[in-house]
N, C-alpha and C. Protein backbone atom coordinates (compact mmCIF):
# COMPACT_ATOMS: atom_id res chain seq x y z
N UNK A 1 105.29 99.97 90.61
CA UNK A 1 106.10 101.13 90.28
C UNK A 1 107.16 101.28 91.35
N UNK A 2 108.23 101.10 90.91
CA UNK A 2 109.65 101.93 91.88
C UNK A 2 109.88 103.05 91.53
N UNK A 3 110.35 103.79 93.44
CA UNK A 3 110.53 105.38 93.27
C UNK A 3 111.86 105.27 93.04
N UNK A 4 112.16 106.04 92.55
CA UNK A 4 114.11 106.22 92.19
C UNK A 4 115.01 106.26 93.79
N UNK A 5 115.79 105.78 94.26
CA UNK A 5 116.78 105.66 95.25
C UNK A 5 117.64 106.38 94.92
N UNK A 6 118.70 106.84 95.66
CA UNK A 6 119.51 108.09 95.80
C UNK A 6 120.45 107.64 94.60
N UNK A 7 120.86 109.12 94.08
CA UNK A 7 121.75 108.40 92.58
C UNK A 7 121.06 107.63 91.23
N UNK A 8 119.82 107.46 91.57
CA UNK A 8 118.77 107.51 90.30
C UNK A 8 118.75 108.57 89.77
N UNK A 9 118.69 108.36 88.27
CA UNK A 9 118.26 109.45 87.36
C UNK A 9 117.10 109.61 87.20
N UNK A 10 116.22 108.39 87.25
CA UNK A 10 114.75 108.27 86.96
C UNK A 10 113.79 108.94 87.84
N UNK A 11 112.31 109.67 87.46
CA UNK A 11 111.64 109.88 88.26
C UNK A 11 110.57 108.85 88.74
N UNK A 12 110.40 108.14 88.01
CA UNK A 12 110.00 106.62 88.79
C UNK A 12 110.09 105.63 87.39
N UNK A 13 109.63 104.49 87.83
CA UNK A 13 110.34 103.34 87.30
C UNK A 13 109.28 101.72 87.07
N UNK A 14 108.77 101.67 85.73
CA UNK A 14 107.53 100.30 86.65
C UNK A 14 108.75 99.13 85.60
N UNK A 15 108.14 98.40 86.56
CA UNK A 15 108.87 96.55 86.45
C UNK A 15 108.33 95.72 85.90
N UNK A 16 108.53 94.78 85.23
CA UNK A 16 107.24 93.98 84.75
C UNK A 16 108.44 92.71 84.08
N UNK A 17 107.97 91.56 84.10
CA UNK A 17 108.78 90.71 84.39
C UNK A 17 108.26 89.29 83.56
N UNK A 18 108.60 88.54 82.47
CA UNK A 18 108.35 87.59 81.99
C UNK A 18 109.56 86.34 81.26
N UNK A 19 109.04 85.26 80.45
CA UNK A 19 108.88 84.48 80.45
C UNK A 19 109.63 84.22 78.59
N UNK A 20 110.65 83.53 78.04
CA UNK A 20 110.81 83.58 76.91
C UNK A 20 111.46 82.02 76.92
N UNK A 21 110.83 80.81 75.93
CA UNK A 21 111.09 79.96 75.58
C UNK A 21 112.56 80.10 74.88
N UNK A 22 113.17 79.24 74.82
CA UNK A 22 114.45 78.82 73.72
C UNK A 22 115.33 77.53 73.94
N UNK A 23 115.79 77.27 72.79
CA UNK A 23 116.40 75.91 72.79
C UNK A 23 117.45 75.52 73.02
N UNK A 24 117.92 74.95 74.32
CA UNK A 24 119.79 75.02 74.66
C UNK A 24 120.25 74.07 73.80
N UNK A 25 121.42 74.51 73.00
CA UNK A 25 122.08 74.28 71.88
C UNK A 25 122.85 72.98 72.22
N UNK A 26 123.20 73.00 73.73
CA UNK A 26 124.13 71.74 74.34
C UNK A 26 123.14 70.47 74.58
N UNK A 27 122.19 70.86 74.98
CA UNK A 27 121.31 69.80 75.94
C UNK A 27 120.01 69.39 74.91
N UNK A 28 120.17 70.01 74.08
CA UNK A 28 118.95 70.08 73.26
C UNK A 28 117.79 69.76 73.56
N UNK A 29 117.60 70.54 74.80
CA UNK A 29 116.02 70.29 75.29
C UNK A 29 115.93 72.37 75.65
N UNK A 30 113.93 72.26 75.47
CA UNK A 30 113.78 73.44 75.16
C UNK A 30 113.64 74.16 77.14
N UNK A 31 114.12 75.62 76.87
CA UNK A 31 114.05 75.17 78.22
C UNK A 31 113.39 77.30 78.68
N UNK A 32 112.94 78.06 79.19
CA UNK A 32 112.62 79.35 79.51
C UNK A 32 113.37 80.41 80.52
N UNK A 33 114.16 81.72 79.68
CA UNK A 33 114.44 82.13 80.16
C UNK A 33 113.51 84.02 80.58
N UNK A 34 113.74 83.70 82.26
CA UNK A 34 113.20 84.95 82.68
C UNK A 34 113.50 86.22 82.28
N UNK A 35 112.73 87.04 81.95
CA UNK A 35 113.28 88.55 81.59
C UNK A 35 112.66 89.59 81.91
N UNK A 36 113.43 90.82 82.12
CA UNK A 36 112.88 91.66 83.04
C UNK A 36 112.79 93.28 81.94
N UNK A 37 111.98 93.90 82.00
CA UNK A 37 112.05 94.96 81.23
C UNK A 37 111.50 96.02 81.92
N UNK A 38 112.47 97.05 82.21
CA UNK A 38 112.41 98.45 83.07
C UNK A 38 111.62 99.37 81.92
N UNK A 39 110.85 100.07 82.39
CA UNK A 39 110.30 101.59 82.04
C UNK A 39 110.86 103.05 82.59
N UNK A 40 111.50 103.06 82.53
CA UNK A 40 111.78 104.27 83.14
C UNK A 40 111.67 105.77 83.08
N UNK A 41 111.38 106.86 83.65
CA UNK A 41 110.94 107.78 83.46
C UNK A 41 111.50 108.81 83.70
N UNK A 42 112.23 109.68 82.73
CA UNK A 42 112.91 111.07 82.56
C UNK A 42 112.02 111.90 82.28
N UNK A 43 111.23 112.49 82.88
CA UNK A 43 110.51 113.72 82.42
C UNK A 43 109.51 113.29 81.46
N UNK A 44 109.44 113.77 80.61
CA UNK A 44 107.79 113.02 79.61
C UNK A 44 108.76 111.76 79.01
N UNK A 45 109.78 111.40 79.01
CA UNK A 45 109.88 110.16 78.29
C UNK A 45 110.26 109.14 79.10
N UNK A 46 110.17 107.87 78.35
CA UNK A 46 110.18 106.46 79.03
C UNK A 46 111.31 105.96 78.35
N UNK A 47 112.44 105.20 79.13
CA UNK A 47 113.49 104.61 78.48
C UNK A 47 112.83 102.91 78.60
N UNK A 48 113.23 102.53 77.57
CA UNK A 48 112.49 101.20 77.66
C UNK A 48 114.12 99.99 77.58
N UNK A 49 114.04 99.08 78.85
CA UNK A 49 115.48 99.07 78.82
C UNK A 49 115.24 97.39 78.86
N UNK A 50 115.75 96.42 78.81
CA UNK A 50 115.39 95.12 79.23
C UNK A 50 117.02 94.09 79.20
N UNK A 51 116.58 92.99 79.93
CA UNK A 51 117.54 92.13 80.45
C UNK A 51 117.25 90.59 80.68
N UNK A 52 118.07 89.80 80.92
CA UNK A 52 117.64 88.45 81.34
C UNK A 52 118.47 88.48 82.88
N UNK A 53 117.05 87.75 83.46
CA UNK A 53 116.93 87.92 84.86
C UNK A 53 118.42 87.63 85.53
N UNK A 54 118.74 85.95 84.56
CA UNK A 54 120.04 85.37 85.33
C UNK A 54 120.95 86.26 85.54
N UNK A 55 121.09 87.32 84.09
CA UNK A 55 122.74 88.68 84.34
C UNK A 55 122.36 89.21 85.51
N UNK A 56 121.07 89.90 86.17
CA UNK A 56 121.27 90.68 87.38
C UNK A 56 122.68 91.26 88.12
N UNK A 57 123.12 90.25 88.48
CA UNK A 57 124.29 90.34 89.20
C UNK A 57 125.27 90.24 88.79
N UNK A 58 124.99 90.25 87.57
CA UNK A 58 126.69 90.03 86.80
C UNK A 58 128.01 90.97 86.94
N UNK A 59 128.84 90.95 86.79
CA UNK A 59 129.66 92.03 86.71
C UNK A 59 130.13 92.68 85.94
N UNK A 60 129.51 92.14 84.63
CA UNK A 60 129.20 92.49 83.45
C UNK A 60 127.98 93.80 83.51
N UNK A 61 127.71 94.67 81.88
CA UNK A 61 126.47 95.18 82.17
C UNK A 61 125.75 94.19 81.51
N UNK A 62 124.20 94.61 82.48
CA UNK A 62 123.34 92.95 82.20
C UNK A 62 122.78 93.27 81.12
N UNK A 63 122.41 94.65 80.83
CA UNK A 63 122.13 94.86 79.27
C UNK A 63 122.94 94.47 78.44
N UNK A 64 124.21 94.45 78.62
CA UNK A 64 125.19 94.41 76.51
C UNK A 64 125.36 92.93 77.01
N UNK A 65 125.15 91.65 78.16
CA UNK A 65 125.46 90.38 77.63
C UNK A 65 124.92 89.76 76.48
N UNK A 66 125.76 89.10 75.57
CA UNK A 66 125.33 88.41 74.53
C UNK A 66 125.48 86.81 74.61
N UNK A 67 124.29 86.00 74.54
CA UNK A 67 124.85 84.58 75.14
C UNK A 67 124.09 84.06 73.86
N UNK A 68 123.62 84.51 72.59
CA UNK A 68 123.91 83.41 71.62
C UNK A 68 122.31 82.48 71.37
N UNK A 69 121.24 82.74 72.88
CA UNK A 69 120.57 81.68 73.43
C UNK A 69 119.40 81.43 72.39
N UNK A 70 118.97 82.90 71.93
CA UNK A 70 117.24 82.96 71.64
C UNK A 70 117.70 82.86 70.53
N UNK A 71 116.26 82.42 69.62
CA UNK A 71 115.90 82.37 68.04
C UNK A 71 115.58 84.03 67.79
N UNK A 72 114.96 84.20 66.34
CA UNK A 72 114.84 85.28 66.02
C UNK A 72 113.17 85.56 66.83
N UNK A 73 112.39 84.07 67.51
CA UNK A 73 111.16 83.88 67.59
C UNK A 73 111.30 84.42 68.82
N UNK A 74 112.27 83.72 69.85
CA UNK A 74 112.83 84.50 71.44
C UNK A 74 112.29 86.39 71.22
N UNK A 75 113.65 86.44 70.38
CA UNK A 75 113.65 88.27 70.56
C UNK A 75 112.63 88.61 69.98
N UNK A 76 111.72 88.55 69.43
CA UNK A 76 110.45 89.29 68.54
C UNK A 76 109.28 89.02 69.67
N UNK A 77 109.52 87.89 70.83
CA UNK A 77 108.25 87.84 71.72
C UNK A 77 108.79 89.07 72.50
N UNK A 78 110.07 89.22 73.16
CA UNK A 78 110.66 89.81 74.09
C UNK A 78 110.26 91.95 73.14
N UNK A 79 110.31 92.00 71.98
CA UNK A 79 110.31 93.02 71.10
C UNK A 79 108.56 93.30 71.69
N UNK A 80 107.60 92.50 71.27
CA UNK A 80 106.27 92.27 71.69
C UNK A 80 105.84 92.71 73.29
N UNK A 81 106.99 92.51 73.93
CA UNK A 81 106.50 92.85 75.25
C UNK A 81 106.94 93.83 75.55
N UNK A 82 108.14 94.33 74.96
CA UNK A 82 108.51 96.11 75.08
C UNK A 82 106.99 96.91 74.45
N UNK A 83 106.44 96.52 72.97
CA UNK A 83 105.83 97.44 72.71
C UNK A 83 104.05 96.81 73.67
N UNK A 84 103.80 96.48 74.45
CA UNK A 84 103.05 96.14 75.32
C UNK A 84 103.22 97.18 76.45
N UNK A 85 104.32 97.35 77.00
CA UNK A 85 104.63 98.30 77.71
C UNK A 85 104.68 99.77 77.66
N UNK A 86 104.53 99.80 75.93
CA UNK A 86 104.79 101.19 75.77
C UNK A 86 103.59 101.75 75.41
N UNK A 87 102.86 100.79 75.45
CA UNK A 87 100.88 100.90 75.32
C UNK A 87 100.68 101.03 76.21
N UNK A 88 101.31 100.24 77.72
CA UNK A 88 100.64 100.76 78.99
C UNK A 88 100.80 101.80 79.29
N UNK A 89 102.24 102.74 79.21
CA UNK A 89 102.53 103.69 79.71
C UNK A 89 101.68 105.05 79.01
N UNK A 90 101.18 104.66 77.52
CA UNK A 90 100.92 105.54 76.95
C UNK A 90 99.51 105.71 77.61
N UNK A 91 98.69 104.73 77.97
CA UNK A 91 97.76 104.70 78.49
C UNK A 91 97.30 105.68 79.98
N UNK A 92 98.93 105.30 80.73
CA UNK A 92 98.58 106.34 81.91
C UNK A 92 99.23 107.62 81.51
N UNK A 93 100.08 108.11 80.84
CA UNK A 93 100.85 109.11 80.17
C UNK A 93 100.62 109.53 78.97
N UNK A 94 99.38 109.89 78.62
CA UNK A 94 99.02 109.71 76.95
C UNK A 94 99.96 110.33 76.34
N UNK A 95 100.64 111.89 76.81
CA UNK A 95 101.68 112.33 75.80
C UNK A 95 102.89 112.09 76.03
N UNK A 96 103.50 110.67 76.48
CA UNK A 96 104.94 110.34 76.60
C UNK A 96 105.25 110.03 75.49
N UNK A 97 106.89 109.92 76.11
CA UNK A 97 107.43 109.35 74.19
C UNK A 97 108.07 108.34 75.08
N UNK A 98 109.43 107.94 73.80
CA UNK A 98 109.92 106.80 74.09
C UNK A 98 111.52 106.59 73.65
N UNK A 99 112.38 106.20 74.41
CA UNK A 99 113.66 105.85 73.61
C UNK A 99 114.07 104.62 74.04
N UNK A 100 114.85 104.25 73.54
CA UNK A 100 115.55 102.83 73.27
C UNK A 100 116.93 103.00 72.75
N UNK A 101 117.89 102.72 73.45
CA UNK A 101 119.52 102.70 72.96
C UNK A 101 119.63 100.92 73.01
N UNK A 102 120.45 101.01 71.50
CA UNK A 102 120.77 99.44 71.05
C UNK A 102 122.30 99.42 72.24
N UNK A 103 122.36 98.34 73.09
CA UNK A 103 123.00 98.27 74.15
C UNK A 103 124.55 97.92 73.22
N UNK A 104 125.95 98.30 73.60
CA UNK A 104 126.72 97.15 72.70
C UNK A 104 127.12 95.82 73.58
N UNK A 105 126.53 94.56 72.47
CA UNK A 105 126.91 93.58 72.80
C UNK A 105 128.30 93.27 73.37
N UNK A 106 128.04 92.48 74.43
CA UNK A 106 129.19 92.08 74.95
C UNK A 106 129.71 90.47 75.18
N UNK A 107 130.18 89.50 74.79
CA UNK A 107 130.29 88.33 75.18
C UNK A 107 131.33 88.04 76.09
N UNK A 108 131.00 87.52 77.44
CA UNK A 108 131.80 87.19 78.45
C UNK A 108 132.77 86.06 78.34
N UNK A 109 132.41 85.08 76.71
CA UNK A 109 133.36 83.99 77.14
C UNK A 109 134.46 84.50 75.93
N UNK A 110 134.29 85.30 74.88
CA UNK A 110 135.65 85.41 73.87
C UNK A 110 135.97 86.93 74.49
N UNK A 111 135.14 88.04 75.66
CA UNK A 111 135.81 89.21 75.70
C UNK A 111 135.82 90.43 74.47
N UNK A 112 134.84 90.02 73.54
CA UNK A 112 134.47 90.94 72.47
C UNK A 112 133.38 91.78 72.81
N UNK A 113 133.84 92.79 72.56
CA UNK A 113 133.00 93.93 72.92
C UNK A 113 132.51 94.56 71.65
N UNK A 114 130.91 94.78 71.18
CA UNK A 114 130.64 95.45 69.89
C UNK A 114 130.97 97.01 69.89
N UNK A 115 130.99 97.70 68.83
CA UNK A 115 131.12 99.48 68.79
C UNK A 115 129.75 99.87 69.19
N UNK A 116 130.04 100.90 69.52
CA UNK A 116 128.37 101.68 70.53
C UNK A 116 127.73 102.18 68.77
N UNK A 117 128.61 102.43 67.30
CA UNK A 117 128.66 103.08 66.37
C UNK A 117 126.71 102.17 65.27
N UNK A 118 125.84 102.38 65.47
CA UNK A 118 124.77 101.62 64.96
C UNK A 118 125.23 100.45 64.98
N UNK A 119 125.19 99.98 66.20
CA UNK A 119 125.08 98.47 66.62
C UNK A 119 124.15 97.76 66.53
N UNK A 120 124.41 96.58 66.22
CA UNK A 120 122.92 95.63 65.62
C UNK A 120 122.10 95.48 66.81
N UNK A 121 121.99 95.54 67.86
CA UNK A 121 121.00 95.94 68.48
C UNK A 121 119.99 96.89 68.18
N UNK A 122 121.01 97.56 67.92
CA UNK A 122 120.29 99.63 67.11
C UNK A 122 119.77 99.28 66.07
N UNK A 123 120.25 98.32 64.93
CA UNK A 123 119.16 97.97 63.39
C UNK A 123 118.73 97.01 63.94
N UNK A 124 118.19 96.50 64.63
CA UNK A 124 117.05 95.37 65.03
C UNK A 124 115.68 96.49 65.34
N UNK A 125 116.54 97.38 66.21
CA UNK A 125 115.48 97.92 66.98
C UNK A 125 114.79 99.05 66.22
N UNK A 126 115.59 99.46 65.05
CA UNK A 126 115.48 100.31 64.36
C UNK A 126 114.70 100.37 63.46
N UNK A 127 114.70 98.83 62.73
CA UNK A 127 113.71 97.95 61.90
C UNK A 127 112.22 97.19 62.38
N UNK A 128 112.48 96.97 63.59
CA UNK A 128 111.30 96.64 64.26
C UNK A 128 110.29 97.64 64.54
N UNK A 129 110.86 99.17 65.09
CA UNK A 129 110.01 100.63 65.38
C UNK A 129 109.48 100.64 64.14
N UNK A 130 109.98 101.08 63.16
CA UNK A 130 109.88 101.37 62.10
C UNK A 130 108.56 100.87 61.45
N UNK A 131 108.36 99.55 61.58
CA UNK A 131 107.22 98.78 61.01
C UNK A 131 106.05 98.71 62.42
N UNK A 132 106.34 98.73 63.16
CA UNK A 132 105.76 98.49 64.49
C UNK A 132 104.61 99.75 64.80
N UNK A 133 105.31 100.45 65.28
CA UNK A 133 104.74 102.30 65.74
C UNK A 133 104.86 103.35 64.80
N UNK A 134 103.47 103.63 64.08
CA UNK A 134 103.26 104.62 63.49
C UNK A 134 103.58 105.66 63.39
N UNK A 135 103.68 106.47 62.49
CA UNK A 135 104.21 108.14 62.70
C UNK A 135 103.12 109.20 62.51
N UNK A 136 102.13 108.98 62.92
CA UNK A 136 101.31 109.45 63.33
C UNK A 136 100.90 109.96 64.56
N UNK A 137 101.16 109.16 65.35
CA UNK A 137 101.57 109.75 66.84
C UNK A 137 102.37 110.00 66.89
N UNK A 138 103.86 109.32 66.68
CA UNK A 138 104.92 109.25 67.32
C UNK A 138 106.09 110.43 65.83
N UNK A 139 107.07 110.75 65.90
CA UNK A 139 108.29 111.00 65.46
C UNK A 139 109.58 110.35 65.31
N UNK A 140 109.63 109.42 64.45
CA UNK A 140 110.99 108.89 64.85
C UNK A 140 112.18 109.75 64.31
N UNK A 141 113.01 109.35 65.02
CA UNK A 141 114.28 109.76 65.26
C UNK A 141 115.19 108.91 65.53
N UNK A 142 116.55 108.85 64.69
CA UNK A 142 117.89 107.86 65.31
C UNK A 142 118.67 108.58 65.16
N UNK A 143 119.64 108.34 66.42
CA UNK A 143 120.89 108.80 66.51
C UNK A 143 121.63 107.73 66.38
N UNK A 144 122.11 107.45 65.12
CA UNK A 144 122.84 106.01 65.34
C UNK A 144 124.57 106.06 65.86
N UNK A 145 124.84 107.55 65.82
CA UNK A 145 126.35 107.91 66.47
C UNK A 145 126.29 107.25 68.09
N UNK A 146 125.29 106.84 68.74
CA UNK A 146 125.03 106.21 70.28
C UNK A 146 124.12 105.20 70.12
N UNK A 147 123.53 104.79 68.98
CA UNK A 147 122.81 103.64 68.48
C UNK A 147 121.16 103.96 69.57
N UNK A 148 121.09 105.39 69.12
CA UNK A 148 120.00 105.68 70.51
C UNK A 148 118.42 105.79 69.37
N UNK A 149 117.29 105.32 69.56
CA UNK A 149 116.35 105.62 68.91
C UNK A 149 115.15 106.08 69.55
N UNK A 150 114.48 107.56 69.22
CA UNK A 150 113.69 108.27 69.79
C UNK A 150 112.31 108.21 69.60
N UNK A 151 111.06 108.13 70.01
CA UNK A 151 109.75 108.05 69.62
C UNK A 151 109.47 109.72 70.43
N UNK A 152 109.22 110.27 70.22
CA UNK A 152 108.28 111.70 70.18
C UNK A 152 107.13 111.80 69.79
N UNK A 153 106.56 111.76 70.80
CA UNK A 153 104.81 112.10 71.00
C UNK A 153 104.62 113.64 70.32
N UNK A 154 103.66 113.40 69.24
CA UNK A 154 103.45 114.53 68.08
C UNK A 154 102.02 115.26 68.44
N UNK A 155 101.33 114.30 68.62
CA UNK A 155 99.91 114.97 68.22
C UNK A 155 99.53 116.16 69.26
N UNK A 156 98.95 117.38 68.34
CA UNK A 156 98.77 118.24 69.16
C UNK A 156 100.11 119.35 69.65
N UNK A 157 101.76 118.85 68.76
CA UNK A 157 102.26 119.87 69.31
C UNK A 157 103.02 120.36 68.18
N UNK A 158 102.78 121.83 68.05
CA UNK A 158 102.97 122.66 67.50
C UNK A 158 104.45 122.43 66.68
N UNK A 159 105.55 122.42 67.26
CA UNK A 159 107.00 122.44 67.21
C UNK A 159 107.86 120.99 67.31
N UNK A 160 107.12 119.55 67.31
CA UNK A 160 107.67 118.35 67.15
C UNK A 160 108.98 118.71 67.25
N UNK A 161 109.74 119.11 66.63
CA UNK A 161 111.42 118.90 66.25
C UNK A 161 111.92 119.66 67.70
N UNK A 162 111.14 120.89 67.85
CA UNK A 162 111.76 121.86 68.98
C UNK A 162 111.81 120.71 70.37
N UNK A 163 110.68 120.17 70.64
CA UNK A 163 110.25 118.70 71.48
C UNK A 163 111.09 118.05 71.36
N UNK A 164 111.58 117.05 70.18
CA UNK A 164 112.20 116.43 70.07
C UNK A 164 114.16 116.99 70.51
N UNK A 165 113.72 117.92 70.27
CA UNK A 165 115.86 118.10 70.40
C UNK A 165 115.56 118.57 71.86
N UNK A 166 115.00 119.57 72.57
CA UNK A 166 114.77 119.20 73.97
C UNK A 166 114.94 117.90 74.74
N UNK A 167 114.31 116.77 74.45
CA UNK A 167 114.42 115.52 75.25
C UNK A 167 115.86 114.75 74.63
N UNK A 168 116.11 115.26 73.40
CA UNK A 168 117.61 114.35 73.37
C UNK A 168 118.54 115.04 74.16
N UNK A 169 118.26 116.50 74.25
CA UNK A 169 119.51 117.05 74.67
C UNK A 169 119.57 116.51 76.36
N UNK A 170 118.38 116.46 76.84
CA UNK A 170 118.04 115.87 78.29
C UNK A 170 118.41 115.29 78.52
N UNK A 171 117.96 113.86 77.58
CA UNK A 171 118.70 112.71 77.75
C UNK A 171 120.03 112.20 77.86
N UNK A 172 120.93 112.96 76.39
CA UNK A 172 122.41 112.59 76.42
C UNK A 172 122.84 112.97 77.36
N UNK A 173 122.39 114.72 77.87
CA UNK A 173 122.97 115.03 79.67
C UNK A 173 122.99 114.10 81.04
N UNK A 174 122.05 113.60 80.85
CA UNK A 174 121.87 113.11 81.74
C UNK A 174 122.65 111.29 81.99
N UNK A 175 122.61 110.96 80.76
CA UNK A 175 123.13 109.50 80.80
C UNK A 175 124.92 109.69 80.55
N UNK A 176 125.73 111.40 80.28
CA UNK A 176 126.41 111.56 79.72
C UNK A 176 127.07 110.98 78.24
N UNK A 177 125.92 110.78 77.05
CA UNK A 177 126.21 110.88 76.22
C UNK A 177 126.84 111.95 74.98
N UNK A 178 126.94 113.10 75.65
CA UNK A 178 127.14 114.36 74.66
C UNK A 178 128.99 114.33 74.92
């Protein structure tokens, strides 16, 4: 677990760090790229954020690079290990929720930048929740005007929606989305 450093928004932060096969298109040999997926913690919710290790330092954001690399088999292990994470957290946090903003793609070698407007990041991720995490615990919610998608921890509370527009309004404040 990391504590937030000055100019963090987060109240703490766990790391967790793996491993995704794929096939370089040039060399045609199969080869694994590292990836890193943040938890982060605003108050009862967890932003679930992830990256490949190599962007770190990019000067790019390492979230919206788009390099073309993984199969649909890549992103559905990498999808697998977000919702792994969101079992752990629920585990030490039983009543957290969860959001996920579809990042907009960015490609560094043509300079195309996607619309933030339900970006296919946002219907990947949108389609994957959907079938994935029940609504039984959870509440979904999309804001696809920021391609942002919400899980709200239900059980046991009275006012879900009142919950729910509380932590968006938190959230967009805070990341300045409003």
């Amino acid at each position: 677990m990391d504590s937030p450093r000055k100019g963090d928004l987060f109240d703490c932060c766990y790391v967790y760090s793996f491993f995704v096969e794929h096939k370089d298109r040039n060399k045609k040999i199969i080869g694994r790229i590292k990836y890193i997926i943040r938890s982060e913690k605003y108050q009862d919710v967890f932003a679930i954020k992830f990256y490949a290790s190599r962007d770190r330092k990019s000067i790019y954001d390492k979230y919206s690079l788009a390099h073309g690399q993984l199969s649909v088999k890549g992103i559905m292990t990498i999808f697998g290990y977000c919702l792994e994470v969101m079992r752990e957290m629920s585990e030490k946090y039983p009543d957290c929720s969860f959001v996920i903003k579809g990042a907009e793609s960015f490609d560094p070698k043509t300079k195309k930048e996607e619309d933030e407007y339900e970006n296919q990041r946002f219907r990947i991720y949108r389609n994957y929740l959907t079938k994935r995490v029940g609504e039984i615990k959870y509440l979904h919610t999309q804001y696809p005007f920021k391609s942002v998608y919400l899980l709200t921890y239900r059980q046991g509370i009275r006012n879900v929606e009142e919950k729910r527009d509380a932590q968006i309004l938190m959230l967009f404040k805070k990341f300045g989305l409003l």
